[in-house]
C-alpha atoms as a PDB file:
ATOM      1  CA  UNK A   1      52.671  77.686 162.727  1.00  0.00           C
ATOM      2  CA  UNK A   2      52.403  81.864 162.287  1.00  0.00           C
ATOM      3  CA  UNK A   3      50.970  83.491 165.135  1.00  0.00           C
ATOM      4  CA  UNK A   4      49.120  86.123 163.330  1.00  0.00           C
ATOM      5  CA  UNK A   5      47.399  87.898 166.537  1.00  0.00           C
ATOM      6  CA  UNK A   6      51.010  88.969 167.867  1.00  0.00           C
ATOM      7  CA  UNK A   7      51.673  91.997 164.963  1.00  0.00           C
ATOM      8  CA  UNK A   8      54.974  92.320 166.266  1.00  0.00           C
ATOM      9  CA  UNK A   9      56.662  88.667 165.841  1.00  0.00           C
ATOM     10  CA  UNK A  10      54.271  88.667 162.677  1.00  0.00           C
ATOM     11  CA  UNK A  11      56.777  91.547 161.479  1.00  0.00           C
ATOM     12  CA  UNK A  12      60.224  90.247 163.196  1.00  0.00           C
ATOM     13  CA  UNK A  13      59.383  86.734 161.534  1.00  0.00           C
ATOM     14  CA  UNK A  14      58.513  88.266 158.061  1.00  0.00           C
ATOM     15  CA  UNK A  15      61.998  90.428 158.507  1.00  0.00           C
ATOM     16  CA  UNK A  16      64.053  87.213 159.016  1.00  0.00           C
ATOM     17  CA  UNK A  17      62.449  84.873 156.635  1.00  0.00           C
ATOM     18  CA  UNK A  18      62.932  87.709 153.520  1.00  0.00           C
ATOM     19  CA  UNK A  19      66.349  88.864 154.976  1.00  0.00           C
ATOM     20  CA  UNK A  20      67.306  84.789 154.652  1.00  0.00           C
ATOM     21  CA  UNK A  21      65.647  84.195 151.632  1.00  0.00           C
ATOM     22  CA  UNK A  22      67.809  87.057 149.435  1.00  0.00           C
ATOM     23  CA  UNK A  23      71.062  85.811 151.273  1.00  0.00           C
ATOM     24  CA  UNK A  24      72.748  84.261 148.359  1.00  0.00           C
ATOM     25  CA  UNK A  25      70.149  85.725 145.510  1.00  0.00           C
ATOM     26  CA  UNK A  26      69.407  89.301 145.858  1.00  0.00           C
ATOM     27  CA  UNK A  27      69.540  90.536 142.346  1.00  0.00           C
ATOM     28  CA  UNK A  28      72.400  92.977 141.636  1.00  0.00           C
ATOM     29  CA  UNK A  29      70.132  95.500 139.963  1.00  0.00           C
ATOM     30  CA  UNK A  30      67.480  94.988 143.581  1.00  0.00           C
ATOM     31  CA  UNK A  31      67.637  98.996 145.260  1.00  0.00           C
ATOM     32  CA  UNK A  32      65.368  98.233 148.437  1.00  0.00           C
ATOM     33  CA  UNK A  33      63.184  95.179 149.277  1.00  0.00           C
ATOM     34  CA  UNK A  34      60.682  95.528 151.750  1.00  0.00           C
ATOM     35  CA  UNK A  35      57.613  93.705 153.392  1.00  0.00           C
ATOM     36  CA  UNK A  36      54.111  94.059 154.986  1.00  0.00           C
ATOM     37  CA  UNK A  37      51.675  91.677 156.861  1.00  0.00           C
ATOM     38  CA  UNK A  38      48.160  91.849 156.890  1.00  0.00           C
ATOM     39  CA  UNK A  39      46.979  89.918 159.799  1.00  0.00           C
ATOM     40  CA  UNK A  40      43.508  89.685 159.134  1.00  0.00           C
ATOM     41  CA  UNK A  41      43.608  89.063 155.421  1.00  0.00           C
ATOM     42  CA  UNK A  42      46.429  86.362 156.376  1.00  0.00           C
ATOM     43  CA  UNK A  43      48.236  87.967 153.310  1.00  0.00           C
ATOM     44  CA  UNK A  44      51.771  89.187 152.394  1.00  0.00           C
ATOM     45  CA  UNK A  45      52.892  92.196 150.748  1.00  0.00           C
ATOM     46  CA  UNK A  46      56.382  91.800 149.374  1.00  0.00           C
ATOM     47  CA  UNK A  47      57.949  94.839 147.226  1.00  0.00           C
ATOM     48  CA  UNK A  48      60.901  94.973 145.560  1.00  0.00           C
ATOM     49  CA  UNK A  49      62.430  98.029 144.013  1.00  0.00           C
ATOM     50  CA  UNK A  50      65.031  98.231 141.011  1.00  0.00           C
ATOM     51  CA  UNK A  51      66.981 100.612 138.983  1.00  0.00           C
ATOM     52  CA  UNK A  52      66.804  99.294 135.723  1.00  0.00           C
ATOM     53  CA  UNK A  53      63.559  96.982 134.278  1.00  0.00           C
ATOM     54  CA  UNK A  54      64.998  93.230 136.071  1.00  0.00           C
ATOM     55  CA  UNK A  55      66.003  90.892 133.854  1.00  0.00           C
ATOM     56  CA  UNK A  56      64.424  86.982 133.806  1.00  0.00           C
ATOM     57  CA  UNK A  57      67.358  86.214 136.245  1.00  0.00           C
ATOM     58  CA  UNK A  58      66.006  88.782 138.389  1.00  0.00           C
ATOM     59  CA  UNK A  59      62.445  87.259 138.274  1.00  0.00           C
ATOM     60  CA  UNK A  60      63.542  83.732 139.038  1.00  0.00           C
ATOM     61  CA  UNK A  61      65.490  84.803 141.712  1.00  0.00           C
ATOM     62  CA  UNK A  62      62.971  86.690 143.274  1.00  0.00           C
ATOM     63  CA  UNK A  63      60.045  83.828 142.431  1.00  0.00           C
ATOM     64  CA  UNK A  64      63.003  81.640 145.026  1.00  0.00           C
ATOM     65  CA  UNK A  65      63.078  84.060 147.482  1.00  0.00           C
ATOM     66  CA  UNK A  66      58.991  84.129 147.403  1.00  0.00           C
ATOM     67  CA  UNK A  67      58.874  80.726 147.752  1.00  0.00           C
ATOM     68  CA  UNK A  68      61.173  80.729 150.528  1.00  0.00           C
ATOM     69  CA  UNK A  69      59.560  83.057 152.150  1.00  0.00           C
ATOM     70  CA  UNK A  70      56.196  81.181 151.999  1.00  0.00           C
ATOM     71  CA  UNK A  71      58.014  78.333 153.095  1.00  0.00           C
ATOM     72  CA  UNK A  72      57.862  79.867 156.458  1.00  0.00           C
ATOM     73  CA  UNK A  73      54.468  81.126 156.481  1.00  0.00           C
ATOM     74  CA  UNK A  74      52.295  78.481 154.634  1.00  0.00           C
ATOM     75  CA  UNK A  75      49.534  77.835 157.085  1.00  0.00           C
ATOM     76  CA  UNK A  76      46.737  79.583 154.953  1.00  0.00           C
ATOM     77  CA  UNK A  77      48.660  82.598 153.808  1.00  0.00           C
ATOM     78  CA  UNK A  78      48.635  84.100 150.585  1.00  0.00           C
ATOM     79  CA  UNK A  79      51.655  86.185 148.957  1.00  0.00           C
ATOM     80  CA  UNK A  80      51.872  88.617 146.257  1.00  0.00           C
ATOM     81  CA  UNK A  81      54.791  90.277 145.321  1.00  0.00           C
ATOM     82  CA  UNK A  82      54.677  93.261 143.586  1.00  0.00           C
ATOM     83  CA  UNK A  83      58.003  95.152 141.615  1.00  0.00           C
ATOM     84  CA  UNK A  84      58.458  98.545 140.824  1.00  0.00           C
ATOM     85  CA  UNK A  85      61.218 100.726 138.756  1.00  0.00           C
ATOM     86  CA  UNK A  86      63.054 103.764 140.783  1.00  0.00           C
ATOM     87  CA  UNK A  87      64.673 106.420 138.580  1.00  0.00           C
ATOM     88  CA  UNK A  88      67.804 108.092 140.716  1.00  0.00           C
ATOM     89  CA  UNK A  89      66.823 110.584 143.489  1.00  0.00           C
ATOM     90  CA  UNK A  90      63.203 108.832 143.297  1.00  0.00           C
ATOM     91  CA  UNK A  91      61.728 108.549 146.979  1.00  0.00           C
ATOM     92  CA  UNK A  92      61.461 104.862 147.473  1.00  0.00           C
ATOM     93  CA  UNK A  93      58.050 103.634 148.671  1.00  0.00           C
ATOM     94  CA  UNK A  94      58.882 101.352 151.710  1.00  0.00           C
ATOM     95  CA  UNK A  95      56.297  98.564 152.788  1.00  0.00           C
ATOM     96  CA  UNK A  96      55.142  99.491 156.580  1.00  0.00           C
ATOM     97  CA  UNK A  97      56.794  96.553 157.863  1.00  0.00           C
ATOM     98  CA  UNK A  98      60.099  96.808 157.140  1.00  0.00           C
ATOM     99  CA  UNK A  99      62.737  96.967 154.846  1.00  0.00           C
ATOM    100  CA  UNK A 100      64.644  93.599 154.433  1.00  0.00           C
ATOM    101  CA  UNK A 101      67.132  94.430 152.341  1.00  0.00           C
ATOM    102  CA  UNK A 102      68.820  97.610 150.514  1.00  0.00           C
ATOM    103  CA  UNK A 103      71.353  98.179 148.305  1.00  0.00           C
ATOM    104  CA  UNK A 104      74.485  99.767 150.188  1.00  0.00           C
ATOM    105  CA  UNK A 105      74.739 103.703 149.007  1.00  0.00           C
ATOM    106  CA  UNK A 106      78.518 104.599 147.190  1.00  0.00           C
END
């Protein structure tokens, strides 16, 4: 069960669940993946970032990693995740809850 009044394990248990859910299927193409809770909506934001439009691959492993995800949060909580293109030297727009994942620089 999620304990949604304590905002802080809210965001350390979002963290681990996406960090664990990419292990294994983070998209190659995937810049920066990051999350938000919304404890009284009982809702979670997931974002994930590419650069370059992901291919059906990159959807299905990304619908996985949602699923995983609500796997660990499924007492009444809804998830939408939302995917957005970043062209080189674009700021990246982080989630306020952390960033799970992203892409090591060269």
């Amino acid at each position: 069960m999620t304990d949604w009044a304590n905002l802080e394990r809210l965001r350390e248990k979002l963290l681990w669940s996406a960090r664990r859910a990419l292990g294994g299927q983070t998209p190659a193409s995937l810049v920066v993946y990051s999350v938000a809770g919304d404890q009284v909506q009982k809702r979670l934001r997931l974002l994930a970032q590419f650069d370059e439009q992901p291919s059906e691959d990159d959807l299905e492993d990304l619908a996985c990693v949602e699923t995983e995800i609500f796997s660990d949060f499924f007492d009444g909580v809804s998830i939408k995740t939302e995917i957005s293109i970043v062209a080189p030297g674009e700021e990246l727009d982080l989630l306020p809850d952390g960033m799970a994942y992203r892409r090591p620089l060269n």
